[in-house]
Structures are given as C-alpha cells and as structure tokens.
Protein backbone atom coordinates (compact mmCIF):
# COMPACT_ATOMS: atom_id res chain seq x y z
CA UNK A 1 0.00 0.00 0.00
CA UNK A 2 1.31 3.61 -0.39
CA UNK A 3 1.80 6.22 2.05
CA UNK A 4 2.13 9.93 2.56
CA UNK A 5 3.51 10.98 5.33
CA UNK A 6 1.54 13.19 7.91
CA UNK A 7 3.22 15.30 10.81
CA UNK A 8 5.64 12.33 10.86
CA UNK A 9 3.48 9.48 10.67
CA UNK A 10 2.86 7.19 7.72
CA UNK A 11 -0.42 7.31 6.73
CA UNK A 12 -1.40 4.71 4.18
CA UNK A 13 -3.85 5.82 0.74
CA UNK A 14 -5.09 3.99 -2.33
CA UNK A 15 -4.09 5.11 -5.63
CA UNK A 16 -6.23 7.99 -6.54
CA UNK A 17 -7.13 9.48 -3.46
CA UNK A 18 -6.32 13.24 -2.55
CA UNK A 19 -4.97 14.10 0.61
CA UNK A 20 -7.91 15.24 2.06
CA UNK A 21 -9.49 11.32 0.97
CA UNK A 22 -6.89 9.58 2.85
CA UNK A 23 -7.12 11.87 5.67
CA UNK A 24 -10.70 11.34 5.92
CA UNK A 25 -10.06 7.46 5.30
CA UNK A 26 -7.81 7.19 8.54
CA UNK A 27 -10.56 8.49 10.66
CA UNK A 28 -9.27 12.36 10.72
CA UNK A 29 -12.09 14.62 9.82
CA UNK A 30 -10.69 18.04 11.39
CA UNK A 31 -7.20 19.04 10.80
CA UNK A 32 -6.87 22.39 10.92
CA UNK A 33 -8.37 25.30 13.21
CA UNK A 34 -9.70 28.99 12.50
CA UNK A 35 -7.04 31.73 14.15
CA UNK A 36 -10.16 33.58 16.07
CA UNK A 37 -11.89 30.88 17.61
CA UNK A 38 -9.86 27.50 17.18
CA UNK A 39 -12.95 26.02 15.08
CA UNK A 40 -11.57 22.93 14.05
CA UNK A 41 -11.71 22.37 9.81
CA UNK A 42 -11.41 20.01 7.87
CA UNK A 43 -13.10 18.45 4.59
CA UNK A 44 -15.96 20.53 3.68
CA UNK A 45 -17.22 20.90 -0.12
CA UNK A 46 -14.81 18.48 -1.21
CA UNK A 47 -14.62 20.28 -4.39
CA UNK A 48 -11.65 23.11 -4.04
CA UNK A 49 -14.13 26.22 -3.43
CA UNK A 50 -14.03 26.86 0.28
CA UNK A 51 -10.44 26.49 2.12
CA UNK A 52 -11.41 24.58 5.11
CA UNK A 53 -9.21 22.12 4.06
CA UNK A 54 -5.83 23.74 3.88
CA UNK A 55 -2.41 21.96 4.64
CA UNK A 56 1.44 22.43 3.69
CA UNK A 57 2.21 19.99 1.17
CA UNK A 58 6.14 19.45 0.71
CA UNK A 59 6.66 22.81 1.89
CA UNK A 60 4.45 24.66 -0.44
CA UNK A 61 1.55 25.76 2.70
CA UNK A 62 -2.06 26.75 1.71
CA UNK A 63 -2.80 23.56 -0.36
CA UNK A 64 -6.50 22.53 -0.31
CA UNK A 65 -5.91 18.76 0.51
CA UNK A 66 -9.65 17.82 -1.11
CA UNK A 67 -7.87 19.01 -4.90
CA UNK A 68 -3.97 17.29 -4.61
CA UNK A 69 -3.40 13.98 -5.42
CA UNK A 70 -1.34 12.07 -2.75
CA UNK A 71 1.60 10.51 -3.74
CA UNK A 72 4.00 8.46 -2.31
CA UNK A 73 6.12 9.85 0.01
CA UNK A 74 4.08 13.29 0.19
CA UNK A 75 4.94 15.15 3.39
CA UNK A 76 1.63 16.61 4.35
CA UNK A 77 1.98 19.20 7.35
CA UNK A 78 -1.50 19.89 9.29
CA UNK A 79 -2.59 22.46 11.70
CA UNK A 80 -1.52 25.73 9.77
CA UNK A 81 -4.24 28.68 11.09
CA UNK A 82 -7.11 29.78 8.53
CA UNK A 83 -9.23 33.12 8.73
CA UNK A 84 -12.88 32.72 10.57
C-alpha cells in the first residue's frame, strides 16, 4: 500500500485518493483550526471552493488537501491557522 507521510506518521492511501481522501479514510475529519476561535476544519465541499481544508504539502503551505493527489512519500503538514 502507499503512504504519505503526515506530521511524521505514515499514513497509508489507495491510488487515486487526494490528501484530504486519505485523511478522511484514517478516521481524521478536522485538521486544521480557525485563528479567532480554534474552530476545528477540515473536509468541507470536497470540491476546491471553500479552504477549510488547507495543509502544507512538501513545503508549499495553503494547499486545499480535497484538490492534490497524494503521492507516495508526500509530506503533508496539518494544523496551519485559517481566517474565521
């Protein structure tokens, strides 16, 4: 099976799952908060037109997990502070 890699830990996906899939998959369905109140975000619309689903990908921060494509060996960074 492949895996990303997520805050350190392996996290295993099937081919053709985005981030946000495999996230979801593993049993995570909030990885992120909102800088005002801590509102914890995750997956929403699933569809790349909100941004409750941000993460750093490889370094690159602000990626919408629900529109990349995980790939083997992806380091996928969580908990990076949205607007509310």
């Amino acid at each position: 099976m492949n895996e990303i890699v997520v805050d350190g830990a392996p996290l295993p996906f099937v081919e053709g799952q985005t981030v946000a899939a495999a996230l979801v998959a593993a049993g995570r369905v909030a990885w992120r908060t909102t800088r005002v109140h801590r509102r914890p975000r995750g997956v929403f619309c699933g569809i790349g037109v909100c941004f409750d689903c941000l993460v750093t990908i490889d370094g690159a921060g602000g990626q919408r997990a629900c529109l990349v494509p995980a790939r083997p060996g992806m380091t996928v960074t969580t908990g990076e502070d949205g607007d509310d």
